[in-house]
C-alpha atoms as a PDB file:
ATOM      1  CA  UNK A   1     -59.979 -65.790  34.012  1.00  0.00           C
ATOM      2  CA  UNK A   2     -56.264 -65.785  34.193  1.00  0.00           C
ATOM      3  CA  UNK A   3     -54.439 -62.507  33.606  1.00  0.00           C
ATOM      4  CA  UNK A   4     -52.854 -62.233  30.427  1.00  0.00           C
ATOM      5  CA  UNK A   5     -48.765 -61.175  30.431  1.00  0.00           C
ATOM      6  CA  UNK A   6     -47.515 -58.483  28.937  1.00  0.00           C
ATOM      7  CA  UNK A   7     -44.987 -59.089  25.961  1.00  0.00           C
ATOM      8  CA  UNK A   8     -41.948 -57.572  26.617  1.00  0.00           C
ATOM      9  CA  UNK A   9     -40.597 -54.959  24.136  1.00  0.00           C
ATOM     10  CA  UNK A  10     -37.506 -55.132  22.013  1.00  0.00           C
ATOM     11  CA  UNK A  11     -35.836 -51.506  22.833  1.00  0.00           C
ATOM     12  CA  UNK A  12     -35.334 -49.993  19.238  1.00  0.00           C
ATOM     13  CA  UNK A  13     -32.131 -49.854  18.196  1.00  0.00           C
ATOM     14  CA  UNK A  14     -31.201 -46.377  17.634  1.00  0.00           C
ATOM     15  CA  UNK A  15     -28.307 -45.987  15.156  1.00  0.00           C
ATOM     16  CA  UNK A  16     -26.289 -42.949  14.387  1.00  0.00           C
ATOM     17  CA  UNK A  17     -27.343 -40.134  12.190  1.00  0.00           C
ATOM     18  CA  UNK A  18     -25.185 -40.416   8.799  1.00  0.00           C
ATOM     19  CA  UNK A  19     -24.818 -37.192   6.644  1.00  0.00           C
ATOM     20  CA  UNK A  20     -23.171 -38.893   3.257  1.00  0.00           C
ATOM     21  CA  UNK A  21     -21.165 -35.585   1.445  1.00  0.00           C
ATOM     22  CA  UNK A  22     -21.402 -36.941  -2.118  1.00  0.00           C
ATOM     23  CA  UNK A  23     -24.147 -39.020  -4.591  1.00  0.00           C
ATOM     24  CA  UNK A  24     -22.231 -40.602  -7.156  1.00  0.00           C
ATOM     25  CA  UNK A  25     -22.442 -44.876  -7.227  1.00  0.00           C
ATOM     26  CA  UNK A  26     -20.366 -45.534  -4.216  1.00  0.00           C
ATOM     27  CA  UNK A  27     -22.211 -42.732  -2.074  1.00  0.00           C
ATOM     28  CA  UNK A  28     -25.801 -43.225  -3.641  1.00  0.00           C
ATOM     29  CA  UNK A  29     -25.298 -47.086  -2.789  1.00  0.00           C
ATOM     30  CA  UNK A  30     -23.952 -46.279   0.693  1.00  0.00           C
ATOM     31  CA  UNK A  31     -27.541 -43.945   0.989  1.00  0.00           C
ATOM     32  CA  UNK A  32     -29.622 -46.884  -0.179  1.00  0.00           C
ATOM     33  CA  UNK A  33     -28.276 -49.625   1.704  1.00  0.00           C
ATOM     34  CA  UNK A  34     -28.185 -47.643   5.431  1.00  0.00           C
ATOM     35  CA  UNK A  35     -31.679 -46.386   4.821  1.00  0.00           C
ATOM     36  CA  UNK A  36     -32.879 -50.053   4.229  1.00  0.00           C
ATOM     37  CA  UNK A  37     -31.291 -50.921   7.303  1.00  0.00           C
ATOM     38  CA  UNK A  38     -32.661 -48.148   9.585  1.00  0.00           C
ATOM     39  CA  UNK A  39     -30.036 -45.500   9.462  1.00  0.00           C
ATOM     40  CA  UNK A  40     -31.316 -41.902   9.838  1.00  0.00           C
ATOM     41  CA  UNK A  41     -29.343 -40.742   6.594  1.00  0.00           C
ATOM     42  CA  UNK A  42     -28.925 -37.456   4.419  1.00  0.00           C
ATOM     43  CA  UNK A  43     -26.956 -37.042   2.137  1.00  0.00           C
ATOM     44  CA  UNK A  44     -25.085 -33.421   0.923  1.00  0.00           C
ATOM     45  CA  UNK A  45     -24.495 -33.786  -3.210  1.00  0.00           C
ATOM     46  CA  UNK A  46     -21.493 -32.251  -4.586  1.00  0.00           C
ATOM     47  CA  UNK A  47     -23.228 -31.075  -7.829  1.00  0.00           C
ATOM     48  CA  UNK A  48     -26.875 -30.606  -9.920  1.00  0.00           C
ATOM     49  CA  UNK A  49     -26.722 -33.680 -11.351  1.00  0.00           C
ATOM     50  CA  UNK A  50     -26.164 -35.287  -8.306  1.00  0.00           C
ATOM     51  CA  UNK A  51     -29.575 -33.296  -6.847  1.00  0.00           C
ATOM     52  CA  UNK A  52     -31.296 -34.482  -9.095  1.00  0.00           C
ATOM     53  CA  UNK A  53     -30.294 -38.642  -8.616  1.00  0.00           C
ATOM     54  CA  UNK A  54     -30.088 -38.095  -5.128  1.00  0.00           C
ATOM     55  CA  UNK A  55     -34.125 -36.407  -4.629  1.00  0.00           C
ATOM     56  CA  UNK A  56     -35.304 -39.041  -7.740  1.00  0.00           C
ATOM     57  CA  UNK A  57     -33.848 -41.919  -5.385  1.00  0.00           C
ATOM     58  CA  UNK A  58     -36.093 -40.852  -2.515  1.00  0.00           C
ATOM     59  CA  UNK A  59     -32.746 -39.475  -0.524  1.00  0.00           C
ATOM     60  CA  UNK A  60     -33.090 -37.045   2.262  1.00  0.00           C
ATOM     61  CA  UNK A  61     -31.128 -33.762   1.201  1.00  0.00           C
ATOM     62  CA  UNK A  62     -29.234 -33.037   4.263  1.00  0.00           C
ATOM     63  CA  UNK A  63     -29.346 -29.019   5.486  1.00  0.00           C
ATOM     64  CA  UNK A  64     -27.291 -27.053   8.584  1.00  0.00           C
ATOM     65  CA  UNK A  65     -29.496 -29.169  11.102  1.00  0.00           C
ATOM     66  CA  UNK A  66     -28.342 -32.314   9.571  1.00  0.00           C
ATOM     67  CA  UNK A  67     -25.204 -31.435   9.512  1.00  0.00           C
ATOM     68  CA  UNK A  68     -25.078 -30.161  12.888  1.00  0.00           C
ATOM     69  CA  UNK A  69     -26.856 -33.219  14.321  1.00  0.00           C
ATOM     70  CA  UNK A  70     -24.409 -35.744  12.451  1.00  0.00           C
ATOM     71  CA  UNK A  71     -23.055 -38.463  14.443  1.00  0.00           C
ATOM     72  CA  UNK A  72     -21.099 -39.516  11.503  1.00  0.00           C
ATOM     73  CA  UNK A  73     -20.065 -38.154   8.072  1.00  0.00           C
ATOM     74  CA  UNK A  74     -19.266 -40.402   4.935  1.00  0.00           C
ATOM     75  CA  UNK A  75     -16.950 -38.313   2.458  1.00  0.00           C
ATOM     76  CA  UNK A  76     -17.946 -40.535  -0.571  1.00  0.00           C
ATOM     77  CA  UNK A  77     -15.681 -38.026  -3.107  1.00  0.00           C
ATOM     78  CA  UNK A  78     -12.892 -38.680  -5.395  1.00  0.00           C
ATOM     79  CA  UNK A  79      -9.253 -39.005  -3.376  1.00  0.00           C
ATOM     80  CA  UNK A  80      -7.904 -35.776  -4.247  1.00  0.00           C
ATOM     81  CA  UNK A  81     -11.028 -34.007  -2.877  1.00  0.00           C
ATOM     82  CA  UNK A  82     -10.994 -35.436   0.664  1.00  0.00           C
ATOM     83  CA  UNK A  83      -9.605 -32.903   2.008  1.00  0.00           C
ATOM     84  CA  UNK A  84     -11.504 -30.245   0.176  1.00  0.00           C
ATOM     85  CA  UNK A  85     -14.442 -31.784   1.309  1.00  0.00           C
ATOM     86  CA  UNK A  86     -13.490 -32.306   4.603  1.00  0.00           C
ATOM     87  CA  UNK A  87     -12.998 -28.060   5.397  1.00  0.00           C
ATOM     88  CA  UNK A  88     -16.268 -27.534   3.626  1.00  0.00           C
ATOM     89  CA  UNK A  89     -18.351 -29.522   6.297  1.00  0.00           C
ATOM     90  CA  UNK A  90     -15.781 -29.149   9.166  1.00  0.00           C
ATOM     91  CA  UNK A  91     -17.479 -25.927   9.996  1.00  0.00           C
ATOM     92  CA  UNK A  92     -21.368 -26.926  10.337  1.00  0.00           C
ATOM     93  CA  UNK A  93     -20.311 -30.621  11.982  1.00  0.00           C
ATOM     94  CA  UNK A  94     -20.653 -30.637  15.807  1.00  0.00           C
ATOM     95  CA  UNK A  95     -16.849 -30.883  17.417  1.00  0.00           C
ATOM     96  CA  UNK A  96     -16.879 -34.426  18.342  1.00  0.00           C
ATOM     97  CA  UNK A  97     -18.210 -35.786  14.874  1.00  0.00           C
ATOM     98  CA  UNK A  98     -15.923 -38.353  12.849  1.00  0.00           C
ATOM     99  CA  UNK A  99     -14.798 -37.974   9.790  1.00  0.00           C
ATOM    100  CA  UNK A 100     -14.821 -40.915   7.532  1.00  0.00           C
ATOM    101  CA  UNK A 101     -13.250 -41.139   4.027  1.00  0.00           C
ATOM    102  CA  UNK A 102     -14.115 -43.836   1.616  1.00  0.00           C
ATOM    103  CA  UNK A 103     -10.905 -44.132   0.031  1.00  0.00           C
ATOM    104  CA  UNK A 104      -8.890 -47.417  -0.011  1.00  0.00           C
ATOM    105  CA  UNK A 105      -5.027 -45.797  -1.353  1.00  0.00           C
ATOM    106  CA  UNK A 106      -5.462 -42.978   1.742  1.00  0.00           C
ATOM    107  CA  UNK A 107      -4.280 -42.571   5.291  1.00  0.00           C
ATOM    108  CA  UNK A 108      -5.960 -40.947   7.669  1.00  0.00           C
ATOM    109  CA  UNK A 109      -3.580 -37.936   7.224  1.00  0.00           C
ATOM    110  CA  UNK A 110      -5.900 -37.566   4.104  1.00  0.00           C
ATOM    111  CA  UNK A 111      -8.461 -35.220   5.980  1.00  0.00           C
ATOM    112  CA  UNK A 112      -5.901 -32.378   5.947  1.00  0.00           C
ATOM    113  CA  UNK A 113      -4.566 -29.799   8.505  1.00  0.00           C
ATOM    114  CA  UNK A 114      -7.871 -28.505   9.520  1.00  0.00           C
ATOM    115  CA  UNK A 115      -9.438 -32.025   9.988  1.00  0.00           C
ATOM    116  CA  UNK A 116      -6.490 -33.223  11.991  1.00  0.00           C
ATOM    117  CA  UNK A 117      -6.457 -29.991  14.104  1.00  0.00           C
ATOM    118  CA  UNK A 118      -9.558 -30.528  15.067  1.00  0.00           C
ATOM    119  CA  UNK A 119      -9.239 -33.436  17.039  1.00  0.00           C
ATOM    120  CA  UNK A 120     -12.246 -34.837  16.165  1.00  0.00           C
ATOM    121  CA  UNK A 121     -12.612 -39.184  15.116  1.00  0.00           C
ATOM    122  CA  UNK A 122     -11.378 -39.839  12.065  1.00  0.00           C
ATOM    123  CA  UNK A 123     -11.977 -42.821   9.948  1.00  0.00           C
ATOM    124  CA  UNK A 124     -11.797 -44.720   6.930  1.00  0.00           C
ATOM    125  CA  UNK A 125     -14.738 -47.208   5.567  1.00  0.00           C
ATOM    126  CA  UNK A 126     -12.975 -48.810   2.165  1.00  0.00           C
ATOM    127  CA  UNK A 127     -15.956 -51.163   0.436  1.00  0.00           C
ATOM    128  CA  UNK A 128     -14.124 -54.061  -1.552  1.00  0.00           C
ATOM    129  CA  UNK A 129     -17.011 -54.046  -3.850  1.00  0.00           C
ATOM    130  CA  UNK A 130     -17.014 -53.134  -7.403  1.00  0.00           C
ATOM    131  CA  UNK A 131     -19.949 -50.331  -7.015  1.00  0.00           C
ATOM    132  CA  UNK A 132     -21.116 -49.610 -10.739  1.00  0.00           C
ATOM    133  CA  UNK A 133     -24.511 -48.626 -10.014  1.00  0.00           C
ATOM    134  CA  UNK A 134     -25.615 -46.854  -7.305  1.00  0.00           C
ATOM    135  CA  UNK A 135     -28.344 -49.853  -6.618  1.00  0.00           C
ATOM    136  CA  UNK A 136     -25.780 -52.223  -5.998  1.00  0.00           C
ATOM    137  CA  UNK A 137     -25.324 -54.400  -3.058  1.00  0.00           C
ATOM    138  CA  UNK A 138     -22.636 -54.275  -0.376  1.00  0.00           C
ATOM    139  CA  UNK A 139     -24.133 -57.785   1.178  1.00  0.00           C
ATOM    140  CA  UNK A 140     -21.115 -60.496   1.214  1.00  0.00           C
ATOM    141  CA  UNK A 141     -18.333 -57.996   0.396  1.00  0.00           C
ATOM    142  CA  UNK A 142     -15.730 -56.652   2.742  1.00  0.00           C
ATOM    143  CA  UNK A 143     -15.581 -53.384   4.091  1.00  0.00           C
ATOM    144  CA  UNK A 144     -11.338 -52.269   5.556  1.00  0.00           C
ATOM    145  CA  UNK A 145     -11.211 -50.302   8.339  1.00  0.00           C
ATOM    146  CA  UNK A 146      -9.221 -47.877  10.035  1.00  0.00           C
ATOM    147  CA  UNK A 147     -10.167 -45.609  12.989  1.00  0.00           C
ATOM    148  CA  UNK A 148      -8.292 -43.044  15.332  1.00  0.00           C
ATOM    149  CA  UNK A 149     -10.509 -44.176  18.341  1.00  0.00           C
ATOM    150  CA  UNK A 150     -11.835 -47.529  19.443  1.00  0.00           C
ATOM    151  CA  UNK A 151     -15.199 -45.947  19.642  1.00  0.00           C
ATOM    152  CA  UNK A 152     -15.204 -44.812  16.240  1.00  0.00           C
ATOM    153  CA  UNK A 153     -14.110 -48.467  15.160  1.00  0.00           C
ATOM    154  CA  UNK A 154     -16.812 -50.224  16.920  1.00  0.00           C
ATOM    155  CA  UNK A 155     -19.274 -47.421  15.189  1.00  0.00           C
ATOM    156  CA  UNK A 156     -17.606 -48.750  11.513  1.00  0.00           C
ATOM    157  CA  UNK A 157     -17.797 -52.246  12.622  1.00  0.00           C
ATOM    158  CA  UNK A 158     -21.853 -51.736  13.417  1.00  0.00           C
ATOM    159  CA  UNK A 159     -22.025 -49.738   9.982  1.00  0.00           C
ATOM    160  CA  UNK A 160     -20.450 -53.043   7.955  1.00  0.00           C
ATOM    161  CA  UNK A 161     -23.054 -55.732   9.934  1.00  0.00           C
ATOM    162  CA  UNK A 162     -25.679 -53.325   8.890  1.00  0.00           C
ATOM    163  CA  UNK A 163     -25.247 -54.035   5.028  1.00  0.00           C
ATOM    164  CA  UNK A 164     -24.053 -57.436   5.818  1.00  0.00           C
ATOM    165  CA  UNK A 165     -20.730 -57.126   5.435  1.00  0.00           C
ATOM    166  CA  UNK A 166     -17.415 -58.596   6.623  1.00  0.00           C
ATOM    167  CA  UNK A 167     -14.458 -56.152   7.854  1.00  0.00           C
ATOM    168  CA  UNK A 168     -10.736 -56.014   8.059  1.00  0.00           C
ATOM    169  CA  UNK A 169      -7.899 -54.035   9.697  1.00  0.00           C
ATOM    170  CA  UNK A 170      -5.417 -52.304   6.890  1.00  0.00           C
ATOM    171  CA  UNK A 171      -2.208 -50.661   8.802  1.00  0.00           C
ATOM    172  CA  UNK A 172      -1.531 -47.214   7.568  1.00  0.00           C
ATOM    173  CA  UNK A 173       1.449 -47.949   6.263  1.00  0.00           C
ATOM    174  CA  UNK A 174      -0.132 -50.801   3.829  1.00  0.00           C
ATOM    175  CA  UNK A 175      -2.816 -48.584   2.461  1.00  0.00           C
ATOM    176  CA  UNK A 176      -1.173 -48.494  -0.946  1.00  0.00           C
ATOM    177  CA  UNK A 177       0.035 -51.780  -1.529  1.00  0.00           C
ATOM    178  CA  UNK A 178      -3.427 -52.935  -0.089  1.00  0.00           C
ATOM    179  CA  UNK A 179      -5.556 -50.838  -2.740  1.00  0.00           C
ATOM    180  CA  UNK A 180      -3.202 -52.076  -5.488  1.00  0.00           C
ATOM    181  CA  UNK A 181      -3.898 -55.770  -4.754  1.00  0.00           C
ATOM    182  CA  UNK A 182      -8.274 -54.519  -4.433  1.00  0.00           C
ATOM    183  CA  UNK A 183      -7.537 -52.754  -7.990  1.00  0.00           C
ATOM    184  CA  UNK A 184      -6.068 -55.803  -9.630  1.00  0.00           C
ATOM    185  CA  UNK A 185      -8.455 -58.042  -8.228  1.00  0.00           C
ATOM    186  CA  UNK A 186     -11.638 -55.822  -9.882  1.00  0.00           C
ATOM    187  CA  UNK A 187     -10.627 -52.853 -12.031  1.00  0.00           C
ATOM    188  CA  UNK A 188      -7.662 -55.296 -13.658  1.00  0.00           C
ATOM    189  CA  UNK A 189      -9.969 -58.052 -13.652  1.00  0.00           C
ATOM    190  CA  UNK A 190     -12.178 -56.201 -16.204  1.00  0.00           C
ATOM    191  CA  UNK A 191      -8.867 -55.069 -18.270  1.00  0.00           C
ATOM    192  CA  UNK A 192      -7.708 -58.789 -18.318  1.00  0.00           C
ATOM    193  CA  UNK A 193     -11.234 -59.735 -19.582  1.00  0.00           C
ATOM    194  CA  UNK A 194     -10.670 -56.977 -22.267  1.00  0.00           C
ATOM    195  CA  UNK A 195      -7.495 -58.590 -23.581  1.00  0.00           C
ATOM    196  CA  UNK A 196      -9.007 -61.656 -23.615  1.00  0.00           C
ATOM    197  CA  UNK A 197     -11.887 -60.598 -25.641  1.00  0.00           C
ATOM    198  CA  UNK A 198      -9.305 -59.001 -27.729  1.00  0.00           C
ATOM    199  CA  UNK A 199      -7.739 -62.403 -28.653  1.00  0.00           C
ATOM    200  CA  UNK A 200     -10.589 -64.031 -29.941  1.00  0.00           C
ATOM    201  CA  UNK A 201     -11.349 -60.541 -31.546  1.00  0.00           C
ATOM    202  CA  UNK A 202      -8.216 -61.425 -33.077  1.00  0.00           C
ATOM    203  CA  UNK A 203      -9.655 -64.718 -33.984  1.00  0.00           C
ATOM    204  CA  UNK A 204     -12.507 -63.761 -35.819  1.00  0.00           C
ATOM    205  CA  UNK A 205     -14.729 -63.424 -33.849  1.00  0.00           C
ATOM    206  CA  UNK A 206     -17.217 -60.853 -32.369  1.00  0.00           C
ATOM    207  CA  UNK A 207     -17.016 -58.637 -29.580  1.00  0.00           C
ATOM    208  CA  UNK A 208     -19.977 -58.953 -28.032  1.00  0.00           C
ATOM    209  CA  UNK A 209     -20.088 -63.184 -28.576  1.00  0.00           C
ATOM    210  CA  UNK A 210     -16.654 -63.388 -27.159  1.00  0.00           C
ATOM    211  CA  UNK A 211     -17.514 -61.781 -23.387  1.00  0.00           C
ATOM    212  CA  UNK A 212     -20.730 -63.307 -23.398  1.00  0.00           C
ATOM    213  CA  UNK A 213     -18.874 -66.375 -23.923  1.00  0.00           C
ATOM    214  CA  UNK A 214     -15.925 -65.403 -22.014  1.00  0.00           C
ATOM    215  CA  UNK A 215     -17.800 -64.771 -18.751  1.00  0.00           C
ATOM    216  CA  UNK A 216     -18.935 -68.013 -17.770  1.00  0.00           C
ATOM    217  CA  UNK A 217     -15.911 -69.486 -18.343  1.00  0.00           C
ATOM    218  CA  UNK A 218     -14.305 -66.778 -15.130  1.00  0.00           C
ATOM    219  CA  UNK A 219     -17.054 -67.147 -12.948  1.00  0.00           C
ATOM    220  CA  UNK A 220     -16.023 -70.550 -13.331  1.00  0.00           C
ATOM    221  CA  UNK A 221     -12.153 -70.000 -12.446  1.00  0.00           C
ATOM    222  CA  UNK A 222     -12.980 -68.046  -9.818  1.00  0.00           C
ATOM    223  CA  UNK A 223     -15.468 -70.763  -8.127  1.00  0.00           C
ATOM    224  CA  UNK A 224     -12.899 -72.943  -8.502  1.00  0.00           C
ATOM    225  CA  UNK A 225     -10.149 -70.503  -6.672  1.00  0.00           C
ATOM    226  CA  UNK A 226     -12.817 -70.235  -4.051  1.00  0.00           C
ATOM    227  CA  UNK A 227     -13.320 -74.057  -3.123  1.00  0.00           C
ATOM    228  CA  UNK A 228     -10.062 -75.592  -4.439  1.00  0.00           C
ATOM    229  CA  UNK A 229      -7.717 -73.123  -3.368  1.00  0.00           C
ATOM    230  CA  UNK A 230      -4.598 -71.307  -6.057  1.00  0.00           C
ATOM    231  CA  UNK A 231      -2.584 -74.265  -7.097  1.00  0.00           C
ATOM    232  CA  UNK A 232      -5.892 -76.892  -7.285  1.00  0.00           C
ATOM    233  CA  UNK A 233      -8.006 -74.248  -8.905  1.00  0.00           C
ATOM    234  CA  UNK A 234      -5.584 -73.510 -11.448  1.00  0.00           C
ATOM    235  CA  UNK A 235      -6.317 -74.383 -15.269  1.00  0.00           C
ATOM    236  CA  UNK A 236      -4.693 -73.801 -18.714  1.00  0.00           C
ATOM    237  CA  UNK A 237      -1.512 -75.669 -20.945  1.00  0.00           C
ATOM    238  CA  UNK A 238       1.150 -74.269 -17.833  1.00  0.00           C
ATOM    239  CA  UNK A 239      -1.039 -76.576 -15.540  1.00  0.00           C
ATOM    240  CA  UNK A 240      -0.871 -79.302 -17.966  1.00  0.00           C
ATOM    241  CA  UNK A 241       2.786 -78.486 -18.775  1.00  0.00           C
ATOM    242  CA  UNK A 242       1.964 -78.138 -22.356  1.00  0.00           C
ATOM    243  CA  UNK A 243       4.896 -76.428 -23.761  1.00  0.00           C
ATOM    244  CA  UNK A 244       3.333 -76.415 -27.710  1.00  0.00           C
ATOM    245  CA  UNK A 245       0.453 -74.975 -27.042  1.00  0.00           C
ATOM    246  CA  UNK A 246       1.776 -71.888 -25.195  1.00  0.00           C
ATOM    247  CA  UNK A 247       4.221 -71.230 -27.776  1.00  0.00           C
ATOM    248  CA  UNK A 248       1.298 -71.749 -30.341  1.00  0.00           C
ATOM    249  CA  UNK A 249      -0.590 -68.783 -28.164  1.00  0.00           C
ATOM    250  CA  UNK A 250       2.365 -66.598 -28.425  1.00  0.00           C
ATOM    251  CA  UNK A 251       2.792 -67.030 -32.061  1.00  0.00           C
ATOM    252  CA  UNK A 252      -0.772 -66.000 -32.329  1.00  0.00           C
ATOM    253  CA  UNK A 253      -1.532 -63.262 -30.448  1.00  0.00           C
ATOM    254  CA  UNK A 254      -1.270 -59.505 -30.596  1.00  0.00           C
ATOM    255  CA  UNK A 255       1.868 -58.165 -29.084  1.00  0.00           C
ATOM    256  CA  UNK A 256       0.596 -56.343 -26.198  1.00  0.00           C
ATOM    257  CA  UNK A 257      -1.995 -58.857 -25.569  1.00  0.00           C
ATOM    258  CA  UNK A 258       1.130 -61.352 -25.698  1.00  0.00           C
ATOM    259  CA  UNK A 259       3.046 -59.383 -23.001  1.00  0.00           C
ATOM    260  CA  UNK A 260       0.335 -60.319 -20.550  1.00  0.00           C
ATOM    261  CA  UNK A 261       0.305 -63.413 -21.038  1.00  0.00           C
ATOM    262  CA  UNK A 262       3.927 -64.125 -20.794  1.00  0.00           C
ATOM    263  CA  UNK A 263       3.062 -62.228 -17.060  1.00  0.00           C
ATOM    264  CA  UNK A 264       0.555 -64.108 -15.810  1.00  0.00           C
ATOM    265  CA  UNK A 265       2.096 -67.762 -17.647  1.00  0.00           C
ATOM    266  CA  UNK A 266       4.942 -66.331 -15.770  1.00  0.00           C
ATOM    267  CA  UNK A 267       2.962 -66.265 -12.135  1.00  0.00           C
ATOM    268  CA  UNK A 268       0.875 -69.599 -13.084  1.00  0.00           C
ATOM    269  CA  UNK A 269       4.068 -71.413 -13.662  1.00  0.00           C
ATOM    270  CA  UNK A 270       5.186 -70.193 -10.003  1.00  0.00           C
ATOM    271  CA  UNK A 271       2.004 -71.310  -8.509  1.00  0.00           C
ATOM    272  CA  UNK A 272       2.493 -74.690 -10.227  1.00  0.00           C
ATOM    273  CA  UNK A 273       5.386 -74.947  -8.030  1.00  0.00           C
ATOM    274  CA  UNK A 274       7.325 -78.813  -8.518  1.00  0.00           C
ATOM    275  CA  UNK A 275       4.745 -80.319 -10.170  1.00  0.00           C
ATOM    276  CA  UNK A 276       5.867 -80.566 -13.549  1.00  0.00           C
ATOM    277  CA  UNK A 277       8.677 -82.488 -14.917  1.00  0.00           C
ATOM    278  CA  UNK A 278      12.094 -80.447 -14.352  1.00  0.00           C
ATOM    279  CA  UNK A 279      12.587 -79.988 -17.989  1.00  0.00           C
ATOM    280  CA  UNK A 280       9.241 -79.071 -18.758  1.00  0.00           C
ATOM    281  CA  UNK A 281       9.616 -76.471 -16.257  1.00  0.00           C
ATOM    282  CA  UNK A 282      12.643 -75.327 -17.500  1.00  0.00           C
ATOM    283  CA  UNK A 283      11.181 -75.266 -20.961  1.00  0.00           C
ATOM    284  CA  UNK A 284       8.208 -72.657 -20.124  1.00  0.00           C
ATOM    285  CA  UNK A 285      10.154 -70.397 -18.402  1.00  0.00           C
ATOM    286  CA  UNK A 286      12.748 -70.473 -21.386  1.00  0.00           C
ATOM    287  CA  UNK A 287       9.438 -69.158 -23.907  1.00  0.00           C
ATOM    288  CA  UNK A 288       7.863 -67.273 -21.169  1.00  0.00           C
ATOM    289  CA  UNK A 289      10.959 -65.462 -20.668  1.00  0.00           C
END
């Protein structure tokens, strides 16, 4: 009898140990997507309430040991407590261990004195997802990095892959005007769907019919923006150059809602660029005005 071969073992892949400081939806989601992936994570909540979600989700409540083994510690806390959060931990963490905030608007100046005094990694890890639940997935969104080291980059980079997502580069000095655009793209995006709930409220009709009705119809914009691009995936009377029927909308609706609309009319009509007629061009921007 022929001897059988040996199959030859995968090596494990060993990732980092995570301590997350913080269980609210970002942080909780964090938890649950690096666990399914493999990551040896525990998580540090800031409060009872978060005890409580974070032992009823099956998280590991991280102690000293954790904190002292850490290869790498999330701050998933509100902006102005980064650097509050950052002293509290800075003094259990082993020297070497980055720092990584969460936060989108901050630099990495962020950590504070202590943090930057230290001389340890720091880091940011800014999810372009619209977390709402703490079960929510960060699979197909974009994750914006920043790192003091090219070590602690690479160590982001492997964190993103792990829940599937795609990563950018945001220089420091863009942070703001970066998280502004993220904000109106998701935040906004829900406040625009308000006003526009709020005209048909204005209409006559019901709250509750108007977004379920409403909803569709921006999923479909936005498929359209993905395949067809800004100018092709645009839609409405600017598009069509229908000069009647946006005055007829401004006529009807409330005034703030109204001011918004002028706005975005405002931006449609530059998107629009020279297609339309030259006087029908000049006409919208004379009632958009």
């Amino acid at each position: 009898m022929g001897s059988r071969k040996k199959a030859k073992q995968q090596p494990v892949k060993r990732w980092p140990r995570v301590v997350i400081v913080g269980f609210g939806r970002v942080g909780g989601a964090l938890a649950r997507g690096l666990r399914k992936a493999g990551w040896p994570v525990s998580v540090l909540p800031r409060s009872q309430d978060s005890v409580r979600r974070a032992a009823s989700s099956g998280a590991r409540l991280a102690d000293h040991d954790d904190l002292r083994a850490a290869h790498l510690c999330l701050l998933a806390v509100p902006d102005a407590q980064v650097a509050n959060a950052a002293e509290l931990v800075l003094e259990d963490l082993g020297p070497q261990t980055p720092l990584v905030h969460l936060s989108g608007a901050l630099t990495l100046s962020a950590f504070g004195r202590a943090a930057l005094d230290s001389r340890r990694p720091l880091g940011s890890f800014h999810p372009l997802a619209a977390i709402s639940d703490p079960t929510d997935t960060f699979a197909g969104h974009t994750a914006s990095l920043a790192a003091s080291t090219p070590g602690l980059l690479k160590t982001l980079r492997a964190l993103a892959t792990s829940l599937s997502m795609h990563t950018l580069e945001v220089p420091e000095t863009g942070r703001a005007a970066y998280h502004a655009g993220a904000v109106l793209s998701a935040g906004l995006l829900v406040a625009l769907a308000d006003a526009a709930v709020a005209a048909l409220e204005h209409a006559g009709l019901h709250r509750d019919q108007s977004l379920e009705a409403l909803l569709p119809l921006m999923r479909s914009a936005l498929n359209g923006l993905s395949s067809r691009g800004f100018a092709r995936g645009l839609t409405g009377p600017v598009v069509r150059g229908d000069v009647a029927v946006v005055q007829a909308h401004l006529e009807a609706l409330p005034a703030e809602v109204g001011t918004l609309y002028r706005l975005l009319s405002r931006r449609t009509l530059d998107l629009v660029g020279g297609t339309l007629p030259a006087e029908t061009t000049l006409a919208l921007k004379r009632i958009l005005a």
